[in-house]
Protein backbone atom coordinates (compact mmCIF):
# COMPACT_ATOMS: atom_id res chain seq x y z
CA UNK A 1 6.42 -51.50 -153.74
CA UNK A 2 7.79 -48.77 -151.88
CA UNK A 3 5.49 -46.55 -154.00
CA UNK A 4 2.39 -48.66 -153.44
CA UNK A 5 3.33 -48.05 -149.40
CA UNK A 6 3.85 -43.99 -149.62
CA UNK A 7 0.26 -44.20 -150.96
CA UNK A 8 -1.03 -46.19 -148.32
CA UNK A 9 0.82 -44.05 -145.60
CA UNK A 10 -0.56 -40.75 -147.41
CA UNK A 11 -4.11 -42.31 -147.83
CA UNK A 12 -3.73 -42.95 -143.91
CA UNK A 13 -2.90 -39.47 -143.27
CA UNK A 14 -5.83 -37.87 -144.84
CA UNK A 15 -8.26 -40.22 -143.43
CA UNK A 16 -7.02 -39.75 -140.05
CA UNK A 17 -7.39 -35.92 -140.33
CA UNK A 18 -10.36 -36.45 -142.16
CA UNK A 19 -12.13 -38.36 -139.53
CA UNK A 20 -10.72 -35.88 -136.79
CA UNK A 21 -12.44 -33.09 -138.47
CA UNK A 22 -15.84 -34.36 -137.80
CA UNK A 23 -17.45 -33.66 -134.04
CA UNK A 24 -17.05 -37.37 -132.48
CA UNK A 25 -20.57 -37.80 -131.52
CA UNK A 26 -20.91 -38.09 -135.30
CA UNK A 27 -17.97 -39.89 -136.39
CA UNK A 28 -18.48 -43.60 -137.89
CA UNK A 29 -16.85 -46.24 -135.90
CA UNK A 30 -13.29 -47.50 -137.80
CA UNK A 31 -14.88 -51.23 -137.27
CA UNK A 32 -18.06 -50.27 -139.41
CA UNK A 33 -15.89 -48.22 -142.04
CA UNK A 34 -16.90 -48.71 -146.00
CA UNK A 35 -14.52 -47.67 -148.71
CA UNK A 36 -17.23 -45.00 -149.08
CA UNK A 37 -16.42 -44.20 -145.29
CA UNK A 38 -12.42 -44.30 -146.29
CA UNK A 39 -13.13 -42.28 -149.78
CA UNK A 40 -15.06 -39.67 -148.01
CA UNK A 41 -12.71 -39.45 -144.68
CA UNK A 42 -9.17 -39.39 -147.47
CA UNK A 43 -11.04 -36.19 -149.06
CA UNK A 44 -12.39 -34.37 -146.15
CA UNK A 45 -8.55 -34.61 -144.90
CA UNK A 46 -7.59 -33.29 -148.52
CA UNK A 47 -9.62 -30.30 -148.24
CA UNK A 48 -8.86 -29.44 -144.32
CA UNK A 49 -5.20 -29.85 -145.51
CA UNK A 50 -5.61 -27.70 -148.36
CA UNK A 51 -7.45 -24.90 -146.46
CA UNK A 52 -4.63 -24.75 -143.81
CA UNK A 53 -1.86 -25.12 -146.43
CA UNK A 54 0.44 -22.28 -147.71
CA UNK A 55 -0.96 -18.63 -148.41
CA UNK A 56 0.71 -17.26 -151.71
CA UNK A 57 0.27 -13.72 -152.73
CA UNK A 58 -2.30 -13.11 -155.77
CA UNK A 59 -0.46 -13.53 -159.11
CA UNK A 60 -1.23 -9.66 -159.54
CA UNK A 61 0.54 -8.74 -156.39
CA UNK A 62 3.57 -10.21 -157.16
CA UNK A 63 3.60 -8.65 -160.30
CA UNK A 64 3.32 -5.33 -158.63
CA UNK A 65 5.68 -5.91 -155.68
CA UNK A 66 8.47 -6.62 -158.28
CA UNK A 67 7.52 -3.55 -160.75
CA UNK A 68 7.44 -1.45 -157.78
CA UNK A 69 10.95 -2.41 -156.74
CA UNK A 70 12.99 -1.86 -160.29
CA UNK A 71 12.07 1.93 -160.01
């Protein structure tokens, strides 16, 4: 149960950034919503999440960094 409500709070979380990424003159109206409204919201939030998320160096870079500090 307490799983079934981390995925409702997550789902939440990506719709509500979801639907704040759109301008609001063109955002649907939460009374009107679909669960095509709610899929499309949940992965819009996904990907502005994603975009903003941690930067990690290329796998190459690292590589390099470390070989460059043993000599």
């Amino acid at each position: 149960m307490v799983g079934g409500l981390y995925l409702l709070a997550l789902l939440f979380v990506f719709a509500t950034v979801g639907r704040q990424s759109v301008p609001r003159r063109e955002r649907t109206d939460l009374r009107s919503w679909t669960l095509r409204d709610v899929y499309y919201n949940v992965r819009r939030g996904v990907t502005v999440l994603g975009q903003h998320g941690p930067s990690y160096p290329a796998l190459g870079e690292a590589e390099r960094t470390t070989a460059q500090r043993t000599r």
